[in-house]
PDB file of N, CA and C in Angstrom:
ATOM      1  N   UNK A   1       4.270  -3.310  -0.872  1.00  0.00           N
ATOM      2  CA  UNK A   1       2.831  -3.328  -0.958  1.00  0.00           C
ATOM      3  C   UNK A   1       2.258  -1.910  -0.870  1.00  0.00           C
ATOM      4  N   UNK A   2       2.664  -1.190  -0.005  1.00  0.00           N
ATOM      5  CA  UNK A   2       2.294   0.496   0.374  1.00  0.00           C
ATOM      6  C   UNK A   2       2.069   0.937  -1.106  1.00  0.00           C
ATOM      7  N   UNK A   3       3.001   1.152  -2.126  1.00  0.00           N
ATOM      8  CA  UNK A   3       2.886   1.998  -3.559  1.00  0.00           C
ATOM      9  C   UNK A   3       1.537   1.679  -3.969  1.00  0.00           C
ATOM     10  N   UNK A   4       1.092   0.621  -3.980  1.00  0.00           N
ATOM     11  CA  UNK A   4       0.292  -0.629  -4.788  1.00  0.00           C
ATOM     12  C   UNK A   4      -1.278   0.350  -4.273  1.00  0.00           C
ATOM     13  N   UNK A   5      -1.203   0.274  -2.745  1.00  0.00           N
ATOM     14  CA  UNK A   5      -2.113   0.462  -1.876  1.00  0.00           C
ATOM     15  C   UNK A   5      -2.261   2.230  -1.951  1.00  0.00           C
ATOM     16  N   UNK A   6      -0.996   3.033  -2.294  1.00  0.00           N
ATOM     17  CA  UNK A   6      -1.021   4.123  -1.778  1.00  0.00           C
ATOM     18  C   UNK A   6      -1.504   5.052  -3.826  1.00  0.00           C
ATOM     19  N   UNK A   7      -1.050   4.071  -4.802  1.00  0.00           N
ATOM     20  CA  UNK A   7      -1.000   4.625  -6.039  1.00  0.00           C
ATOM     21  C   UNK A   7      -0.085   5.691  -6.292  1.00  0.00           C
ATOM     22  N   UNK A   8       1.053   5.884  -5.114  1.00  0.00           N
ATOM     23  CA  UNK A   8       1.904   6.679  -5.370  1.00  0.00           C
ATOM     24  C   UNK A   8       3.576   5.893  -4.942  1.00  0.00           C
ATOM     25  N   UNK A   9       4.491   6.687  -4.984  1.00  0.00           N
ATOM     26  CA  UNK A   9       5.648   6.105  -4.868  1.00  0.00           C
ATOM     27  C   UNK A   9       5.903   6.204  -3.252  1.00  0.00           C
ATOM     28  N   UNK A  10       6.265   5.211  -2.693  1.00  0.00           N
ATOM     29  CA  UNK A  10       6.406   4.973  -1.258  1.00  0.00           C
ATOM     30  C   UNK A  10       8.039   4.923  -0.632  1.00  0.00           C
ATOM     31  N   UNK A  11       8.700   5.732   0.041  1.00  0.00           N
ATOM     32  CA  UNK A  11      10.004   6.066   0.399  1.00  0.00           C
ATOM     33  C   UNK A  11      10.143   5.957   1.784  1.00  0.00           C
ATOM     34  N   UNK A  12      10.989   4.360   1.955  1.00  0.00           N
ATOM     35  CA  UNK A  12      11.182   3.452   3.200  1.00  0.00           C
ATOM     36  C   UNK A  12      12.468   4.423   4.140  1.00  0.00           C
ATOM     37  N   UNK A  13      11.873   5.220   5.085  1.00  0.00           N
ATOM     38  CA  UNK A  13      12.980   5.904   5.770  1.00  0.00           C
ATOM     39  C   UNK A  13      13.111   5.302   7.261  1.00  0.00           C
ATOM     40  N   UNK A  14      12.438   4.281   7.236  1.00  0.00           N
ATOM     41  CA  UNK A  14      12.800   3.333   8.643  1.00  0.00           C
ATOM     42  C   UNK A  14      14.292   3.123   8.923  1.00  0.00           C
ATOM     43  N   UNK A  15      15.021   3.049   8.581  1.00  0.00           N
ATOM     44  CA  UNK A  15      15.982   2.277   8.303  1.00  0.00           C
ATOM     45  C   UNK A  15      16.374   0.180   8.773  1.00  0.00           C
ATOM     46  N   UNK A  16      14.676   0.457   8.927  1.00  0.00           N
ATOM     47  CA  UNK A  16      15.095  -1.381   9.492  1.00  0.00           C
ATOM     48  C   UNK A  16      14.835  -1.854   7.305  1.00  0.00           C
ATOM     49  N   UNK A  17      16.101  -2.533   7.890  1.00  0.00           N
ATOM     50  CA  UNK A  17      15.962  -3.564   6.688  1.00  0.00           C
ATOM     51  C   UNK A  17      15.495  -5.337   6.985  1.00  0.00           C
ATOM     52  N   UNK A  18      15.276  -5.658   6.080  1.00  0.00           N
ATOM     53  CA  UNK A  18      14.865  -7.278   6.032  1.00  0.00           C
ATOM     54  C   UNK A  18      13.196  -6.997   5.492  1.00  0.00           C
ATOM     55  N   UNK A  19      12.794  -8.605   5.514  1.00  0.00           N
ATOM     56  CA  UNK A  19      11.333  -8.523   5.785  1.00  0.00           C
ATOM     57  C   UNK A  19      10.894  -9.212   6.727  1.00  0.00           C
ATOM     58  N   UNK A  20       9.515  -8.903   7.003  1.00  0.00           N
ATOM     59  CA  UNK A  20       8.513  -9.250   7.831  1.00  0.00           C
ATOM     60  C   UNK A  20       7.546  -9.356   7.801  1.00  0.00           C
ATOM     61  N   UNK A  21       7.231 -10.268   8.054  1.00  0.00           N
ATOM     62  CA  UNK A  21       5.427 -11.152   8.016  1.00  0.00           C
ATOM     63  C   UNK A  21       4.699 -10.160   8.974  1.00  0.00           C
ATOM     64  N   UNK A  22       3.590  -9.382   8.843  1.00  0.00           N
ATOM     65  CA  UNK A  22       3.145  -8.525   9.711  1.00  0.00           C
ATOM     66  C   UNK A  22       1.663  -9.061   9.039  1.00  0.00           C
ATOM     67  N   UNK A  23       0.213  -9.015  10.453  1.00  0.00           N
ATOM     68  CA  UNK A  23      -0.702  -8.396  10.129  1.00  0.00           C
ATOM     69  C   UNK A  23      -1.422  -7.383  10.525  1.00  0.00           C
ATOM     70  N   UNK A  24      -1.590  -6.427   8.952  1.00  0.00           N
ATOM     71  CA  UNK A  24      -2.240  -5.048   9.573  1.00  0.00           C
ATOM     72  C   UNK A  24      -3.585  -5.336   9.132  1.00  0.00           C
ATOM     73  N   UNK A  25      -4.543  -4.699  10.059  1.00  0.00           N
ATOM     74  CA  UNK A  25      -5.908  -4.607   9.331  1.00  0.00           C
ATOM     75  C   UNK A  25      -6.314  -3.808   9.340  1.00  0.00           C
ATOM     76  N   UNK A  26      -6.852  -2.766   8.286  1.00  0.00           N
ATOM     77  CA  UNK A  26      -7.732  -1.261   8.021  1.00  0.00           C
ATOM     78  C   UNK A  26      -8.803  -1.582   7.517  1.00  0.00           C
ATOM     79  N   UNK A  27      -9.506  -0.528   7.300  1.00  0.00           N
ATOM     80  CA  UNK A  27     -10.807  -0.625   7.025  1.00  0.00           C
ATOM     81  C   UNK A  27     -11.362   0.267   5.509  1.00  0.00           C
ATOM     82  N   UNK A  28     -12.057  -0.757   4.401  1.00  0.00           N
ATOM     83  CA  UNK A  28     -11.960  -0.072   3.039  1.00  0.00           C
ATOM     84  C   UNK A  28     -13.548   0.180   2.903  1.00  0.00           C
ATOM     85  N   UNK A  29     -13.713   1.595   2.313  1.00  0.00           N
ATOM     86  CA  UNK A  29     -14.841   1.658   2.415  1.00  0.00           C
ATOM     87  C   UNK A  29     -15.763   1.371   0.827  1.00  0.00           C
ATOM     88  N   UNK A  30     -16.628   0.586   0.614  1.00  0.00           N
ATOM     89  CA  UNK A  30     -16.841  -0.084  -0.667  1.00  0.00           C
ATOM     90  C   UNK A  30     -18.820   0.693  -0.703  1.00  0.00           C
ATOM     91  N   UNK A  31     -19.267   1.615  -1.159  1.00  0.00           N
ATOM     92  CA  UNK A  31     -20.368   2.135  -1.533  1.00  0.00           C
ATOM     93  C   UNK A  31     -21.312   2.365  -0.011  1.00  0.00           C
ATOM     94  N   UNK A  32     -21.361   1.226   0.490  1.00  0.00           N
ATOM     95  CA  UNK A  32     -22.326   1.801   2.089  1.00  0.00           C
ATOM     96  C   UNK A  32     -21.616   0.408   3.269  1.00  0.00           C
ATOM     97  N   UNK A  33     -21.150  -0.197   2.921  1.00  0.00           N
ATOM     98  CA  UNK A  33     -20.293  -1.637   3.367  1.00  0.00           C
ATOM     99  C   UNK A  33     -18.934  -1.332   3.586  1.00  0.00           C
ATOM    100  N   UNK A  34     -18.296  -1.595   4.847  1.00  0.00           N
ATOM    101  CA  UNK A  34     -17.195  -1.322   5.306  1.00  0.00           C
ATOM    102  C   UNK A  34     -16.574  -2.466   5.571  1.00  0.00           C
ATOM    103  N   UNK A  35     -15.299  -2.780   5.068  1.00  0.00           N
ATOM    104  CA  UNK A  35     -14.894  -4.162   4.746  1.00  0.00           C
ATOM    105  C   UNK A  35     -13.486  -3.777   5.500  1.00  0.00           C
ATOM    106  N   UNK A  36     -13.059  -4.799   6.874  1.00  0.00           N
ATOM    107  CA  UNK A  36     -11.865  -4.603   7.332  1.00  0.00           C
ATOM    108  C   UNK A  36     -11.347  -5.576   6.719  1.00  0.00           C
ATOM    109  N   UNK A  37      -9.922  -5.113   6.291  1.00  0.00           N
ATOM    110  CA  UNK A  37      -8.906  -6.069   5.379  1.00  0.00           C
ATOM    111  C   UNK A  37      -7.353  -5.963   6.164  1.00  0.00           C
ATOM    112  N   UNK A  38      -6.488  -7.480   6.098  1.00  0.00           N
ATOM    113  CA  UNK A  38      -5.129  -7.032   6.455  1.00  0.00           C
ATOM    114  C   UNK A  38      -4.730  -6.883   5.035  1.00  0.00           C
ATOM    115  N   UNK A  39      -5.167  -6.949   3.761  1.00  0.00           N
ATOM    116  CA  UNK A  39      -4.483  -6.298   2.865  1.00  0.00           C
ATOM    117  C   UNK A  39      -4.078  -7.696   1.601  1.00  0.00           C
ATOM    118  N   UNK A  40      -4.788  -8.706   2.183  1.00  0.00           N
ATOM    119  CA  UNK A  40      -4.321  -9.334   1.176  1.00  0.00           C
ATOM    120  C   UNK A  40      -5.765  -9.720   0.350  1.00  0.00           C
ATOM    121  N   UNK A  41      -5.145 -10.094  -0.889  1.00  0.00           N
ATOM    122  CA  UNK A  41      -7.023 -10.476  -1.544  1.00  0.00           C
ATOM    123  C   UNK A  41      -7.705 -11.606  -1.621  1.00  0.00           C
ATOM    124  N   UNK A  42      -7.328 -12.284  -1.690  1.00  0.00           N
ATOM    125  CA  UNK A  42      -7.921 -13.509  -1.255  1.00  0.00           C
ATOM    126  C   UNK A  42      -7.886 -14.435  -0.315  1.00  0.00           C
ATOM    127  N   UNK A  43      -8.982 -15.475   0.101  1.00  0.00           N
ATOM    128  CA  UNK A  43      -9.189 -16.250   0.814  1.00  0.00           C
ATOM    129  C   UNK A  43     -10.240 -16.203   1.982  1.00  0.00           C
ATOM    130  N   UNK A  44     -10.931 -16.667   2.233  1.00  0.00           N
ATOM    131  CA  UNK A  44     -11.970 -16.441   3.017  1.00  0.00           C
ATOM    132  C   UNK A  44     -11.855 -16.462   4.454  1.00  0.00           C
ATOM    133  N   UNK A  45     -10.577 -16.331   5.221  1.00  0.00           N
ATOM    134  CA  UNK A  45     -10.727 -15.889   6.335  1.00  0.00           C
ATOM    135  C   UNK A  45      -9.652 -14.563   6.579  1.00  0.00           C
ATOM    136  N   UNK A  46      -9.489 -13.888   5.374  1.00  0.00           N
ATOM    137  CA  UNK A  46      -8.840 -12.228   5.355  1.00  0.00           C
ATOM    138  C   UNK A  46      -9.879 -11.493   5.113  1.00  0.00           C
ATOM    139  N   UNK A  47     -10.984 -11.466   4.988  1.00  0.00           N
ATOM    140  CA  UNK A  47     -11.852 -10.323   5.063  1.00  0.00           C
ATOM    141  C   UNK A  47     -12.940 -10.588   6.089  1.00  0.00           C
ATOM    142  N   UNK A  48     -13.551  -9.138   6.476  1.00  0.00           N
ATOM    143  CA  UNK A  48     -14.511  -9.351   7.158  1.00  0.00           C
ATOM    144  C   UNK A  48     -15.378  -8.287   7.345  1.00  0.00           C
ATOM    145  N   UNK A  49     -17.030  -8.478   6.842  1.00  0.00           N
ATOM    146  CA  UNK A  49     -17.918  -7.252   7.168  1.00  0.00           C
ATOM    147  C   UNK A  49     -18.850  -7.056   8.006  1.00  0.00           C
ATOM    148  N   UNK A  50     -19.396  -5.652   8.366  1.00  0.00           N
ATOM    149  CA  UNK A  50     -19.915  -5.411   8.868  1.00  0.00           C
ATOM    150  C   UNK A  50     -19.341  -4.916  10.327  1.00  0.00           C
ATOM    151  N   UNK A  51     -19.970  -5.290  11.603  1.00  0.00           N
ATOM    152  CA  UNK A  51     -20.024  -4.616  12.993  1.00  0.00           C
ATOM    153  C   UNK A  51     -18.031  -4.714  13.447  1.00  0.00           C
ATOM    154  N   UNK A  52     -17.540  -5.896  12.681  1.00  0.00           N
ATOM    155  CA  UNK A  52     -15.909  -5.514  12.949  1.00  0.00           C
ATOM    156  C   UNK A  52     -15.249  -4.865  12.558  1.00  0.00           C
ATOM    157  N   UNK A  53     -15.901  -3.712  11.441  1.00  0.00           N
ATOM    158  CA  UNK A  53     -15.110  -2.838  11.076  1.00  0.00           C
ATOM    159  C   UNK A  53     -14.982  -1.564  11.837  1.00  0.00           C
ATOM    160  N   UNK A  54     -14.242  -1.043  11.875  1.00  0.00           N
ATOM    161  CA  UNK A  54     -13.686   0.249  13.080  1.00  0.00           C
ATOM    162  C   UNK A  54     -13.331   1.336  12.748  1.00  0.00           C
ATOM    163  N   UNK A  55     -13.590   1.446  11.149  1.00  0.00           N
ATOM    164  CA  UNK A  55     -13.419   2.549  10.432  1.00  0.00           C
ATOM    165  C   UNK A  55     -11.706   3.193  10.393  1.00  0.00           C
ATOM    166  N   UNK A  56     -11.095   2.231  10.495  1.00  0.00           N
ATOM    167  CA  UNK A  56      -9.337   2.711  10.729  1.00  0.00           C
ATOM    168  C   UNK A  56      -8.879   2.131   9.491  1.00  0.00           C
ATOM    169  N   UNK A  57      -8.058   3.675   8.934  1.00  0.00           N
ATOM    170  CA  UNK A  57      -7.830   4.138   7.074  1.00  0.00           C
ATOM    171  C   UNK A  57      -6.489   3.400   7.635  1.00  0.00           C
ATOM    172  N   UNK A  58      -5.497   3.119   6.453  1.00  0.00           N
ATOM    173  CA  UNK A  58      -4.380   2.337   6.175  1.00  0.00           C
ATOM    174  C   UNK A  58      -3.391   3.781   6.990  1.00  0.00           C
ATOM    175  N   UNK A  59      -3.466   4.679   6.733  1.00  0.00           N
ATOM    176  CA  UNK A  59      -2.635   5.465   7.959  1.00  0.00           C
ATOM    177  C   UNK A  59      -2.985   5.510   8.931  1.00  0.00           C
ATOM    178  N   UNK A  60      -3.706   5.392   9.778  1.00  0.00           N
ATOM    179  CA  UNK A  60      -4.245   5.335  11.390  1.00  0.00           C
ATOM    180  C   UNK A  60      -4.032   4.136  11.554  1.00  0.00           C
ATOM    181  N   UNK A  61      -4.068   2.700  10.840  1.00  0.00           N
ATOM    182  CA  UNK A  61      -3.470   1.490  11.157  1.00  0.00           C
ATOM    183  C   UNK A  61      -1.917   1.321  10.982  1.00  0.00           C
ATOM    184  N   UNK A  62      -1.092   2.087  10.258  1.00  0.00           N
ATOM    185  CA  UNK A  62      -0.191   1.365  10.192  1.00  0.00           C
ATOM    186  C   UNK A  62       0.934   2.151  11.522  1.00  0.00           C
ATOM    187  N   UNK A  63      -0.059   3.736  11.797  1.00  0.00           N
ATOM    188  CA  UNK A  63       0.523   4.382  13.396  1.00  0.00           C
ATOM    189  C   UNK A  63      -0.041   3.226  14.334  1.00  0.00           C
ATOM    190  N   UNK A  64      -0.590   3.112  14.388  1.00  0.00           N
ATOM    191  CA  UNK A  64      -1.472   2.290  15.719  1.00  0.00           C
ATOM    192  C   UNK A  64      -0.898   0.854  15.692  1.00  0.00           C
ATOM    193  N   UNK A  65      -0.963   0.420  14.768  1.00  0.00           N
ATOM    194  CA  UNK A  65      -0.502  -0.864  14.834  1.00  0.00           C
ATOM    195  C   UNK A  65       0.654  -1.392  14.687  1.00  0.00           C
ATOM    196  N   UNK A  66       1.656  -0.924  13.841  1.00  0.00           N
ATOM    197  CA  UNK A  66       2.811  -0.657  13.825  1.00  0.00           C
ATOM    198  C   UNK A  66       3.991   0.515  14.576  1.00  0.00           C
ATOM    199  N   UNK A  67       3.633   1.159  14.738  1.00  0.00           N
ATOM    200  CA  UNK A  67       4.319   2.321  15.107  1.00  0.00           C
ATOM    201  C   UNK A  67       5.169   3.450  13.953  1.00  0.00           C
ATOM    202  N   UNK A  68       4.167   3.299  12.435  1.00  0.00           N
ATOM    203  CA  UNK A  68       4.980   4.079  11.622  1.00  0.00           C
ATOM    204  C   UNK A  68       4.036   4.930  11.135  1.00  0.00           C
ATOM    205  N   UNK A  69       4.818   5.946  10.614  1.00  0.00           N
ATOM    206  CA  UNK A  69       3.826   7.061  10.299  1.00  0.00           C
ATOM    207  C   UNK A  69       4.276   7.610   8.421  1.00  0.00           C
ATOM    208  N   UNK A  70       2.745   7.714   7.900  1.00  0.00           N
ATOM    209  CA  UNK A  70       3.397   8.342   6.182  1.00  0.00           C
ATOM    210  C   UNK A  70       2.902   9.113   6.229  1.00  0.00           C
ATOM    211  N   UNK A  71       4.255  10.075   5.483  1.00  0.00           N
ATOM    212  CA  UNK A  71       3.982  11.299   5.357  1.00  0.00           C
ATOM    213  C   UNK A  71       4.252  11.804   3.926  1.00  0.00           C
ATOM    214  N   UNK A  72       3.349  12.864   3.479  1.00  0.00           N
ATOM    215  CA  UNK A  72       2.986  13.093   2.316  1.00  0.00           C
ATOM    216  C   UNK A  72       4.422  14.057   2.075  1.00  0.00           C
ATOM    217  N   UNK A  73       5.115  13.924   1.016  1.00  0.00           N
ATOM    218  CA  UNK A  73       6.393  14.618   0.976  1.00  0.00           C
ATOM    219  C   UNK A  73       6.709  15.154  -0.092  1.00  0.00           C
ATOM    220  N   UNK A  74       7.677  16.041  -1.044  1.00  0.00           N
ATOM    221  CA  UNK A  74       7.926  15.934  -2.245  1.00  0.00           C
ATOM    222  C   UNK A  74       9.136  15.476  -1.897  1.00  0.00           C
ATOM    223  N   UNK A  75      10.067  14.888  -3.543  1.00  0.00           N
ATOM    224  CA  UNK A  75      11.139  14.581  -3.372  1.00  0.00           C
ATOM    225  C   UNK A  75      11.877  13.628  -4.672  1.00  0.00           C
ATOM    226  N   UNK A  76      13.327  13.504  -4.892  1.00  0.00           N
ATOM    227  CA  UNK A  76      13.102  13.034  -6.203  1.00  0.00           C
ATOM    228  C   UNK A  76      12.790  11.330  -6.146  1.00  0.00           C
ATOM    229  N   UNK A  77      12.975  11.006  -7.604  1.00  0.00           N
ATOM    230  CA  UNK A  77      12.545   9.529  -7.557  1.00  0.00           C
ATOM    231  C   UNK A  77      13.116   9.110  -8.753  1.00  0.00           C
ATOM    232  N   UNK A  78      13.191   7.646  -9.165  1.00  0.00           N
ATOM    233  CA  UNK A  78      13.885   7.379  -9.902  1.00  0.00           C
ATOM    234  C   UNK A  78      12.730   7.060 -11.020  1.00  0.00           C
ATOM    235  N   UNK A  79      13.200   7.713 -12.250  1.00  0.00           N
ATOM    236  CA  UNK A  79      11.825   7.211 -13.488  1.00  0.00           C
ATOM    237  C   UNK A  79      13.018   7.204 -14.553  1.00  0.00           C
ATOM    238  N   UNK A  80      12.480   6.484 -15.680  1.00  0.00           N
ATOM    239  CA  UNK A  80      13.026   5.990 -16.839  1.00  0.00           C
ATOM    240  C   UNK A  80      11.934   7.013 -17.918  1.00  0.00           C
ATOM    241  N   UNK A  81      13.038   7.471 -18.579  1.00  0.00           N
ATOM    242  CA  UNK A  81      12.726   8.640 -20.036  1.00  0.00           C
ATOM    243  C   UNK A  81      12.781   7.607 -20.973  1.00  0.00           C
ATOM    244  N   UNK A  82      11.920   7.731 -21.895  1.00  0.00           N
ATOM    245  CA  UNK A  82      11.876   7.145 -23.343  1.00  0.00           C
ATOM    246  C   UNK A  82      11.596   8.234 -24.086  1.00  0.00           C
ATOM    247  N   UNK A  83      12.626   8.928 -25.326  1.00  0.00           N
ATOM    248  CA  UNK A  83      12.395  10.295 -25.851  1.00  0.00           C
ATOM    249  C   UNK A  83      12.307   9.237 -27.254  1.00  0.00           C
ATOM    250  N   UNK A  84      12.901   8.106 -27.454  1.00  0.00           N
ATOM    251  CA  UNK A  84      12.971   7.881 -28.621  1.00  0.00           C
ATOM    252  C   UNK A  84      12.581   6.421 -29.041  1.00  0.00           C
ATOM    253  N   UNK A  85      11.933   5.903 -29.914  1.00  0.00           N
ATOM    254  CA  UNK A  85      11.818   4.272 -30.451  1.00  0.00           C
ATOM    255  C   UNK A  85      11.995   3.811 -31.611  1.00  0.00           C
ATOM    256  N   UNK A  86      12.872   3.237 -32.364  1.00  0.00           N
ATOM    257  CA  UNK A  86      13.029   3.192 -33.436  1.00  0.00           C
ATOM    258  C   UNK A  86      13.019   1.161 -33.802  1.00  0.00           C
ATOM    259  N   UNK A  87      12.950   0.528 -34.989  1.00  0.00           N
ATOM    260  CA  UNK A  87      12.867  -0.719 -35.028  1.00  0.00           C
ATOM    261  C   UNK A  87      14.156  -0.920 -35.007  1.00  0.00           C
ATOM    262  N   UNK A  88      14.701  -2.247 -35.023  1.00  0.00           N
ATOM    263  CA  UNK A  88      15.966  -2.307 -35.092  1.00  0.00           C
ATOM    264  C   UNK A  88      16.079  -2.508 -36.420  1.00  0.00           C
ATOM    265  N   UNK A  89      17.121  -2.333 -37.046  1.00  0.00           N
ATOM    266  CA  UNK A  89      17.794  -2.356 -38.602  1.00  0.00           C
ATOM    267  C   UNK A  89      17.830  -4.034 -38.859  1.00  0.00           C
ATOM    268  N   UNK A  90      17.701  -4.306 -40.251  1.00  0.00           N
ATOM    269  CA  UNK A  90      17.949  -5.924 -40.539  1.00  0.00           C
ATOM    270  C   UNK A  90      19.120  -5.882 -40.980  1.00  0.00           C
ATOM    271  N   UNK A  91      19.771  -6.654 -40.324  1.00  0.00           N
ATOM    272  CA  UNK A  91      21.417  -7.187 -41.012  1.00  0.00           C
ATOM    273  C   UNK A  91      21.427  -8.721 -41.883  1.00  0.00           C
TER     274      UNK A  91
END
């Protein structure tokens, strides 16, 4: 979910593997309305506005609430080259 959320590539150095049902909630800021979200989009009891929001960005929640921290890094990554496209031939 992090890439999705972060628009960049996200590199899991926890070393816990598996998954886990977690809820985080941060706070998104939408024109003058501050909307705390755990991150999922629908349904009407995952969002909530106004006086419950606490102004805590998806990194200050996921230290605080989780105990993990992202950090902005360089480093390589795996991407796919396309130099070439051709149709396939009719046999």
């Amino acid at each position: 979910m992090l890439p999705t959320l972060m628009d960049r590539p996200v590199t899991d150095k926890t070393g816990i593997a598996g998954y886990f049902s977690i809820d985080l909630r941060w706070t998104i800021r939408t024109g003058s309305e501050m909307e705390v979200t755990d991150g999922r989009e629908t349904g009407p009891d995952r969002k909530e506005v106004g006086p419950a929001a606490q102004g805590l960005t998806i990194f200050a929640a996921l230290e605080q609430q989780l105990g993990l921290k992202l950090e902005a890094k360089r480093g390589p990554i795996e991407i796919l080259v396309i130099d070439h496209v051709e149709r396939p031939s009719e046999n």
